[in-house]
Protein backbone atom coordinates (compact mmCIF):
# COMPACT_ATOMS: atom_id res chain seq x y z
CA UNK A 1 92.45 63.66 89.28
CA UNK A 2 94.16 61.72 91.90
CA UNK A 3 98.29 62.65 92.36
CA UNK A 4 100.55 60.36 92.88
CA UNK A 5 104.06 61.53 94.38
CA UNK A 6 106.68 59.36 92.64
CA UNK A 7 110.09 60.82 93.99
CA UNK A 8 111.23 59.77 97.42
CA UNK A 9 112.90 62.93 98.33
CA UNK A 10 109.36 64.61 97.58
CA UNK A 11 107.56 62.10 99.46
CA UNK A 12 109.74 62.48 102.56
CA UNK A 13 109.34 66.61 102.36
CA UNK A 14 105.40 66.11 102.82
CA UNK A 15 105.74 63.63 105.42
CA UNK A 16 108.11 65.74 107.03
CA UNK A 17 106.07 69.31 106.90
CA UNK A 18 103.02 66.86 107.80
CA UNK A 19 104.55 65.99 111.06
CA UNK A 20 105.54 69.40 111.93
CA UNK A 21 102.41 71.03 111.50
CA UNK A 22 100.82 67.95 112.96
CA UNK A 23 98.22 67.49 109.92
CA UNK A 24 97.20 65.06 107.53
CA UNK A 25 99.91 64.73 104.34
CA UNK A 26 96.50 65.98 102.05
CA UNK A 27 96.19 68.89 104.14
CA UNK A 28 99.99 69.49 104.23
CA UNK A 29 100.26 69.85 100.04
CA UNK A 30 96.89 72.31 100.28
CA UNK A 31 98.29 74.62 102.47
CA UNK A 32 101.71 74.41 101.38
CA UNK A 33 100.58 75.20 97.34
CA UNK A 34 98.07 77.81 99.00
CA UNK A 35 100.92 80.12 100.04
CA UNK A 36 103.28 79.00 97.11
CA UNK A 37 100.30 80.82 95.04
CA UNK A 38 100.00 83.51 97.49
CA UNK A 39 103.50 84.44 97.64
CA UNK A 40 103.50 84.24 94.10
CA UNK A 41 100.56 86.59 93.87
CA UNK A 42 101.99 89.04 96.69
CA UNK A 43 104.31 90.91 93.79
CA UNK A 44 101.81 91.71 91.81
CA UNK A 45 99.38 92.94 94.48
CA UNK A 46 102.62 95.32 95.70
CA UNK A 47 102.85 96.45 91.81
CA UNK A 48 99.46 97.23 91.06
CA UNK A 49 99.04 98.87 94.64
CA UNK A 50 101.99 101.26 93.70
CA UNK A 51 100.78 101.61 90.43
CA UNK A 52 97.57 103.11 91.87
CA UNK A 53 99.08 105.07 94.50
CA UNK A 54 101.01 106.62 91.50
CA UNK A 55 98.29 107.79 89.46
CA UNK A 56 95.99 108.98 92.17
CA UNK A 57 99.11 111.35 93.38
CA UNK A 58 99.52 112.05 89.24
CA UNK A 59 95.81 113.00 89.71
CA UNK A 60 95.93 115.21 93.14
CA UNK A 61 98.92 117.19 91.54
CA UNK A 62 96.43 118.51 88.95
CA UNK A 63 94.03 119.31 91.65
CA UNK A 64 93.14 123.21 92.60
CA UNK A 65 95.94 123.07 95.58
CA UNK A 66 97.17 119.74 95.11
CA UNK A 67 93.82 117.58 96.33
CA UNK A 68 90.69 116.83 95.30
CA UNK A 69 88.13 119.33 95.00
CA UNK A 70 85.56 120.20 97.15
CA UNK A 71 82.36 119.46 95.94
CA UNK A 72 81.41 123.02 96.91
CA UNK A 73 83.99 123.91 94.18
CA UNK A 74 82.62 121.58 91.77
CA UNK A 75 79.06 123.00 91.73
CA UNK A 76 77.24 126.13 92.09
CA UNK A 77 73.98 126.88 94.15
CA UNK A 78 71.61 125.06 91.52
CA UNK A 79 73.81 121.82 92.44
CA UNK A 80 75.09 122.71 88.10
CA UNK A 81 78.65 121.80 87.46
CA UNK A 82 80.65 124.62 87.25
């Protein structure tokens, strides 16, 4: 669906970011919405990120000596869980 920009103020902020990084007013509005969504996005990366970080160190505080296993320590000579 074509867009047409209505508001002169908006109009004149796309010619203007156009011109300065020398592209087309199309290609402007892409990358310009492209890191509005990615900045948008960037939060929630950071949150889930620390989220994980949290429950792995949750998990390695339950470990024998605070870390993972070994997987000499998870199985005996047969290759058996122990």
């Amino acid at each position: 669906m074509p867009i047409s920009i209505k508001n002169p103020e908006t109009e004149a902020a796309v010619k203007a970011l156009a011109a300065a990084w020398n592209t087309s007013y199309t290609a402007a509005i892409r990358t310009a919405a492209e890191d509005a969504i990615a900045a948008i996005a960037a939060p929630r990366r950071t949150r889930e990120a620390a989220e994980a970080a949290r429950i792995a160190a949750e998990w390695r505080a339950h470990q024998p000596g605070g870390r993972a296993a070994d997987a000499d320590a998870l199985y005996d000579d047969q290759g058996l869980p122990t």
